[in-house]
Protein backbone atom coordinates (compact mmCIF):
# COMPACT_ATOMS: atom_id res chain seq x y z
CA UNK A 1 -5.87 -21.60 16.81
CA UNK A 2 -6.13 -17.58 17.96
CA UNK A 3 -6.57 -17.25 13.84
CA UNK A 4 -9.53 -19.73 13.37
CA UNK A 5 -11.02 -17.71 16.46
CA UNK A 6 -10.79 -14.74 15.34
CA UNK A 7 -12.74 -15.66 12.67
CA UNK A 8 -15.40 -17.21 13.77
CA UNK A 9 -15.74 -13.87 16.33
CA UNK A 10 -15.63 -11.78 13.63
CA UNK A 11 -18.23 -14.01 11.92
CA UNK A 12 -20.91 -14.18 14.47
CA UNK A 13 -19.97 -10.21 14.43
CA UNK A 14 -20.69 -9.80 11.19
CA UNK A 15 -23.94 -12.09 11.28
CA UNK A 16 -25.44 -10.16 14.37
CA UNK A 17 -25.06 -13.53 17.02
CA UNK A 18 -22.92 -11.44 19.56
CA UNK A 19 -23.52 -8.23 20.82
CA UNK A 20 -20.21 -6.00 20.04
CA UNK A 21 -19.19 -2.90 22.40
CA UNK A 22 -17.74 0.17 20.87
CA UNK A 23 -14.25 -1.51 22.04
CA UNK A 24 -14.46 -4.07 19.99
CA UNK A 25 -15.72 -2.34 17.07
CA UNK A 26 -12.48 0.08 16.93
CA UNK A 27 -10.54 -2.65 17.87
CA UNK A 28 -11.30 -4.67 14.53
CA UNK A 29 -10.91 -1.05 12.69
CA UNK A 30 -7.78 -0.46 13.97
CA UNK A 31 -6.32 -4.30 13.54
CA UNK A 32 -7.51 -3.94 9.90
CA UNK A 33 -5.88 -0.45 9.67
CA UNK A 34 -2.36 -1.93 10.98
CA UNK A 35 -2.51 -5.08 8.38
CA UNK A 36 -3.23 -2.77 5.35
CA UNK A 37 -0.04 -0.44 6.77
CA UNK A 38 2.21 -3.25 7.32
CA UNK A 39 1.17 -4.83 4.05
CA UNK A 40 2.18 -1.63 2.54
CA UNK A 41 5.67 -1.37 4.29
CA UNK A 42 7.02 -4.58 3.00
CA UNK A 43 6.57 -3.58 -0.50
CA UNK A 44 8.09 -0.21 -0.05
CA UNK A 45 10.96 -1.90 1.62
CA UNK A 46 11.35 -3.91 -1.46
CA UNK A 47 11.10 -0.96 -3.58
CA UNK A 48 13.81 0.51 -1.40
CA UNK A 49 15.89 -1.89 -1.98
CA UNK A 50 15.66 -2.46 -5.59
CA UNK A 51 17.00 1.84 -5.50
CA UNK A 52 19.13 1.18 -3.10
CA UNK A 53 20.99 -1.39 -5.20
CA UNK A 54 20.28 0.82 -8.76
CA UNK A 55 21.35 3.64 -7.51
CA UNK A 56 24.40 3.54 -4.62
CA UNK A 57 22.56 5.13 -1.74
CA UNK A 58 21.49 4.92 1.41
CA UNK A 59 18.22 3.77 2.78
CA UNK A 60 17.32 7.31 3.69
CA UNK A 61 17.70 8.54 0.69
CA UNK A 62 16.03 5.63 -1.31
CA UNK A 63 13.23 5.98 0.44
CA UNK A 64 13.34 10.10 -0.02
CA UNK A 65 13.66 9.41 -4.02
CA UNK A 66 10.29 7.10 -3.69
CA UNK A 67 8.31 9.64 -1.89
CA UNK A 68 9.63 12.61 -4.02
CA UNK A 69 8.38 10.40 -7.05
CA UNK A 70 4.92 9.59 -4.96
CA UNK A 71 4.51 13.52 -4.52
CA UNK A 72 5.17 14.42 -8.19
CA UNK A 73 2.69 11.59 -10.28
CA UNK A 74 0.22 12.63 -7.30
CA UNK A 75 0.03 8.59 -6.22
CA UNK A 76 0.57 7.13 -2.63
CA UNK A 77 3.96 5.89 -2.23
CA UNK A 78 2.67 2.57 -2.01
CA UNK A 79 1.30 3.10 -5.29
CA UNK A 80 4.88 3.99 -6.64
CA UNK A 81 6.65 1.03 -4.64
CA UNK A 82 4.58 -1.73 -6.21
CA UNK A 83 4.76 -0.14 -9.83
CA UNK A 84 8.49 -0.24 -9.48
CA UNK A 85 8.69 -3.90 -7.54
CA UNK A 86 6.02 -5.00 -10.57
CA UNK A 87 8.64 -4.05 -12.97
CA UNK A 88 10.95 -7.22 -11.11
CA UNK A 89 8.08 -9.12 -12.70
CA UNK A 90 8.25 -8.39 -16.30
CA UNK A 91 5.39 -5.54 -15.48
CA UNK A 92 6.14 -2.02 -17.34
CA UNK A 93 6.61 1.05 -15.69
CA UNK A 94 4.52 3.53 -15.97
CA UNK A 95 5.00 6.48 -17.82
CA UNK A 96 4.52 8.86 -15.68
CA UNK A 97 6.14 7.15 -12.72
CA UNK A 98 9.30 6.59 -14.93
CA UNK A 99 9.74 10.93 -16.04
CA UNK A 100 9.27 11.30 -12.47
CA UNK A 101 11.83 8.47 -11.06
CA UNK A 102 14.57 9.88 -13.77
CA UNK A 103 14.01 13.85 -12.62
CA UNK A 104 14.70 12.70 -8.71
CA UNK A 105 17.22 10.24 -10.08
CA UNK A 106 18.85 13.67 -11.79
CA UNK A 107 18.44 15.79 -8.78
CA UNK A 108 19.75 12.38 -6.18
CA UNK A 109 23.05 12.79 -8.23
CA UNK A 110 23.74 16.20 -8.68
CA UNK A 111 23.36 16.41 -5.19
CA UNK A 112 25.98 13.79 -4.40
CA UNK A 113 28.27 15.83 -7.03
CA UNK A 114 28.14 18.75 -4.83
């Protein structure tokens, strides 16, 4: 029910039959702002996971390989999440993704040499 009215708010919004504050304006912005975040999160979760169980590490440091990779091929980390979750599908992994996931796979186990 609070779905099918936000719709048809953001409808008669959109087609001018309501007068909208400033409030609600940044409202909206901001509610579409969290759903794009959040729809980000879960796939870098399940990217986290799939290195957590590759590679024997900790969250933490899952999630530090992903956004070393991100930082390297230049790509947001979401980017690099759902490249490596698309490879659960049959998808290939880019090249330049994959040079960069080996070098902080390399430098993730020297480190736990040490």
């Amino acid at each position: 029910m609070i779905q099918e009215e936000r719709w048809d708010l953001k409808a008669e919004i959109s087609w001018g039959n309501v007068p909208v504050s400033q409030d609600v304006v940044a409202l909206l912005a901001e509610n579409d702002q969290l759903r794009r975040a959040m729809s980000g999160r879960v796939v870098i979760d399940q990217a986290c996971g799939m290195v957590m169980a590759l590679t024997p590490c900790r969250r933490g440091a899952a999630r530090n390989l992903l956004v070393d990779v991100s930082r390297q091929c230049d790509l947001k980390l979401r980017e690099v999440a759902a490249a490596l979750v698309a490879t659960s599908e049959g998808k290939p992994l880019p090249g330049q993704i994959q040079r960069a996931l080996r070098r902080a796979l390399r430098r993730l186990h020297a480190a736990d040499l040490r």
